[in-house]
C-alpha atoms as a PDB file:
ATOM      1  CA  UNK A   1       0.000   0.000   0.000  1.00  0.00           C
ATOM      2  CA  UNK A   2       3.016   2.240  -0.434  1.00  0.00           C
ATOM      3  CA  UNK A   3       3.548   2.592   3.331  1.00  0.00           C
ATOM      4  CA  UNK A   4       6.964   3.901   4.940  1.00  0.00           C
ATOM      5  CA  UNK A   5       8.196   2.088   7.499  1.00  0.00           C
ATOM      6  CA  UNK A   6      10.686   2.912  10.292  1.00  0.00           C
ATOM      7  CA  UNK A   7      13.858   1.754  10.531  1.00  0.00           C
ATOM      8  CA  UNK A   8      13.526  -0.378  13.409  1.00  0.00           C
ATOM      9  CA  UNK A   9      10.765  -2.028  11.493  1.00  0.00           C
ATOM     10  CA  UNK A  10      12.777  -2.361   8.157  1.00  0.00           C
ATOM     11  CA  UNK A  11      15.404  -4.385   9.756  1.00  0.00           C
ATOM     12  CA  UNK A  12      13.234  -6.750  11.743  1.00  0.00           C
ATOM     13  CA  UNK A  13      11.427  -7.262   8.397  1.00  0.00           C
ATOM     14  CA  UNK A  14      14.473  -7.904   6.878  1.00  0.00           C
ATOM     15  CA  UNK A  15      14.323  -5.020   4.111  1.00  0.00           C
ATOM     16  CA  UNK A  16      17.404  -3.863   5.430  1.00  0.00           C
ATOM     17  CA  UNK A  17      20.754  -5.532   6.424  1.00  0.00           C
ATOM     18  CA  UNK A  18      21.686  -2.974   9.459  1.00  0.00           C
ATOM     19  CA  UNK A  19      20.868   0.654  10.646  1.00  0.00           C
ATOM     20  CA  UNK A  20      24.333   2.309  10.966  1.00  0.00           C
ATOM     21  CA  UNK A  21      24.401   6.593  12.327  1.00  0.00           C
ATOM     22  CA  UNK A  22      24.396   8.563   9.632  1.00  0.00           C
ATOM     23  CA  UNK A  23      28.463   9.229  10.243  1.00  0.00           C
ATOM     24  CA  UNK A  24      29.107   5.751   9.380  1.00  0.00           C
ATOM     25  CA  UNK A  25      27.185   4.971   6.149  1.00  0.00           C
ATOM     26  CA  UNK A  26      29.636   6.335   3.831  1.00  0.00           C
ATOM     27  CA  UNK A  27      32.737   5.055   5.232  1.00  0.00           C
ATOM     28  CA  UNK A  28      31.268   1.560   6.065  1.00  0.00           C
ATOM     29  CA  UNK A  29      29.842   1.532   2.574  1.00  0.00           C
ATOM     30  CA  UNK A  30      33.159   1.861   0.904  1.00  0.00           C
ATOM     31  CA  UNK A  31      34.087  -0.743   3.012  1.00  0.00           C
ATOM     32  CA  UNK A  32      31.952  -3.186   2.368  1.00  0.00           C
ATOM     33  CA  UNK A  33      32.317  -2.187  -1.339  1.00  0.00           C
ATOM     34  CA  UNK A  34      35.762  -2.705  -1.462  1.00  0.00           C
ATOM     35  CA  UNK A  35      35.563  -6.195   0.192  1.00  0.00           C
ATOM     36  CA  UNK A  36      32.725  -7.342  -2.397  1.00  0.00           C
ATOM     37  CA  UNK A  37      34.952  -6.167  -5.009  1.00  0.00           C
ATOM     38  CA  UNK A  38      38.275  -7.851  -3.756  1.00  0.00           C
ATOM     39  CA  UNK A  39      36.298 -11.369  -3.941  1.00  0.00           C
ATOM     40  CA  UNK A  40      37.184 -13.613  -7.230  1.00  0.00           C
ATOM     41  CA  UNK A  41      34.361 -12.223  -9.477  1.00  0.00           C
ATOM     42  CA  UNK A  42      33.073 -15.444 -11.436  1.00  0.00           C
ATOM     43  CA  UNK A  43      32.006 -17.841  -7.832  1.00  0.00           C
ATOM     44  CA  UNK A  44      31.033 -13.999  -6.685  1.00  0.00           C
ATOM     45  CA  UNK A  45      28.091 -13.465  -9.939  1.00  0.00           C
ATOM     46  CA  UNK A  46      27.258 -17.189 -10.072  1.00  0.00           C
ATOM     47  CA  UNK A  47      26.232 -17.285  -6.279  1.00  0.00           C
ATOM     48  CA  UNK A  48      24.401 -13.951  -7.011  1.00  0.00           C
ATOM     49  CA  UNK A  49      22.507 -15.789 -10.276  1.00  0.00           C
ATOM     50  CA  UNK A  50      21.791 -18.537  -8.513  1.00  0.00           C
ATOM     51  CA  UNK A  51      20.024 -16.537  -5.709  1.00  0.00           C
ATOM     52  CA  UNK A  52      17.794 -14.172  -8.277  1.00  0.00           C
ATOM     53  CA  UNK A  53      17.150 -16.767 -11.030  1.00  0.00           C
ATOM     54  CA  UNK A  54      14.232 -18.620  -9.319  1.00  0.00           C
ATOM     55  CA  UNK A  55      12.740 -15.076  -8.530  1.00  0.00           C
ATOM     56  CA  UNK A  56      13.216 -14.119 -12.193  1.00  0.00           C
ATOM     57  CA  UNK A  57      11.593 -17.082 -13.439  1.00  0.00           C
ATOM     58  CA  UNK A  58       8.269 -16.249 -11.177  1.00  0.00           C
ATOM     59  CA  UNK A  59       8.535 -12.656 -12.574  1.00  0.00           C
ATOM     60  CA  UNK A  60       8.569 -13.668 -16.205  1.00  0.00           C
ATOM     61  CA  UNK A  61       6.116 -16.188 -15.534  1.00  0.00           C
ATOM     62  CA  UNK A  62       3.474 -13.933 -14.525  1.00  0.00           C
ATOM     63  CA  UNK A  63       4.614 -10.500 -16.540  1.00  0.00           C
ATOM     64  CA  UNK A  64       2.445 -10.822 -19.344  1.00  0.00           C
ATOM     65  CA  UNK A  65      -0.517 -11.458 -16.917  1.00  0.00           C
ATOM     66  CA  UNK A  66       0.453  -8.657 -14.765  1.00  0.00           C
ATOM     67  CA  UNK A  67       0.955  -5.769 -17.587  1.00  0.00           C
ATOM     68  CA  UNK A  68      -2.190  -7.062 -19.013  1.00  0.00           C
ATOM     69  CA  UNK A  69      -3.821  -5.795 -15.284  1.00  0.00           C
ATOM     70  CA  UNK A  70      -1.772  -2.731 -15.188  1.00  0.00           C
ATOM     71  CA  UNK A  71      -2.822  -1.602 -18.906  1.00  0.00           C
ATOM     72  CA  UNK A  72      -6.814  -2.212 -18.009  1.00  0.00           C
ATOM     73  CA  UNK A  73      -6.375  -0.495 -14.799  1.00  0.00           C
ATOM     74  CA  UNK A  74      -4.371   2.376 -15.606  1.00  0.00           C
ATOM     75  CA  UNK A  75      -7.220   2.827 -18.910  1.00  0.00           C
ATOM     76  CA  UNK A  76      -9.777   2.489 -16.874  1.00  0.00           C
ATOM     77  CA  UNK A  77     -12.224   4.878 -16.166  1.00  0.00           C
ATOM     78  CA  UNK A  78     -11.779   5.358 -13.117  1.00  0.00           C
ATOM     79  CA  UNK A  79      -8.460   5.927 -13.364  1.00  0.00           C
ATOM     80  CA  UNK A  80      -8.757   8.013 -16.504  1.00  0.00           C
ATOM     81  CA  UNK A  81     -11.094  10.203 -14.391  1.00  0.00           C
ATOM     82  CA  UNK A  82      -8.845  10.673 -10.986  1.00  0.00           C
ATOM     83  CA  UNK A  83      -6.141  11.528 -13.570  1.00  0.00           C
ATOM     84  CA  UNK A  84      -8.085  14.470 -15.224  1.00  0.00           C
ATOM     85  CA  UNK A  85      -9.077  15.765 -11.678  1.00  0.00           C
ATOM     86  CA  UNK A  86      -5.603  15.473 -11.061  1.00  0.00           C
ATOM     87  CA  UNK A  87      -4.513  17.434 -13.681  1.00  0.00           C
ATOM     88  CA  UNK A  88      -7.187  20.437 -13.160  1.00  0.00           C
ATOM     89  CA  UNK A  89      -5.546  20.864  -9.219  1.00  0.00           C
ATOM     90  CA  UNK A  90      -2.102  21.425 -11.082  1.00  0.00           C
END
């Protein structure tokens, strides 16, 4: 539904690996950037294709069906109608 959620609640969720103070994002970034990229790359992208390929196969699975929804509700209209009274407040 396009909520925000807290921080707190983002890492319990798991949305996010760690909260860090702002003073430490940058430099702890960098870090962790430069230890990703120090790893041999080919075992590094194969364990990252193995862990998105079964998601990308339900994605493409379902696309066609899913656009298909988008298109009809986006035209709809409803939709056609909240976007003109959109317009007229800008």
């Amino acid at each position: 539904m396009g909520e925000f959620y807290r921080p707190e609640e983002s890492l319990q969720m798991g949305l996010v690996d760690r909260m860090l103070p702002l003073e430490q994002v940058m430099p702890k970034s960098i870090a962790r950037a430069r230890a990703l990229g120090s790893m041999p790359q080919e075992p590094f992208a194969m364990i990252k294709r193995n862990r998105v390929e079964a998601i990308e196969a339900q994605v493409l699975a379902h696309l066609e069906q899913r656009e298909q929804s988008f298109i009809q509700c986006w035209y709809s209209d409803g939709a056609r109608e909240r976007l003109r009274e959109a317009m007229e407040r800008f």
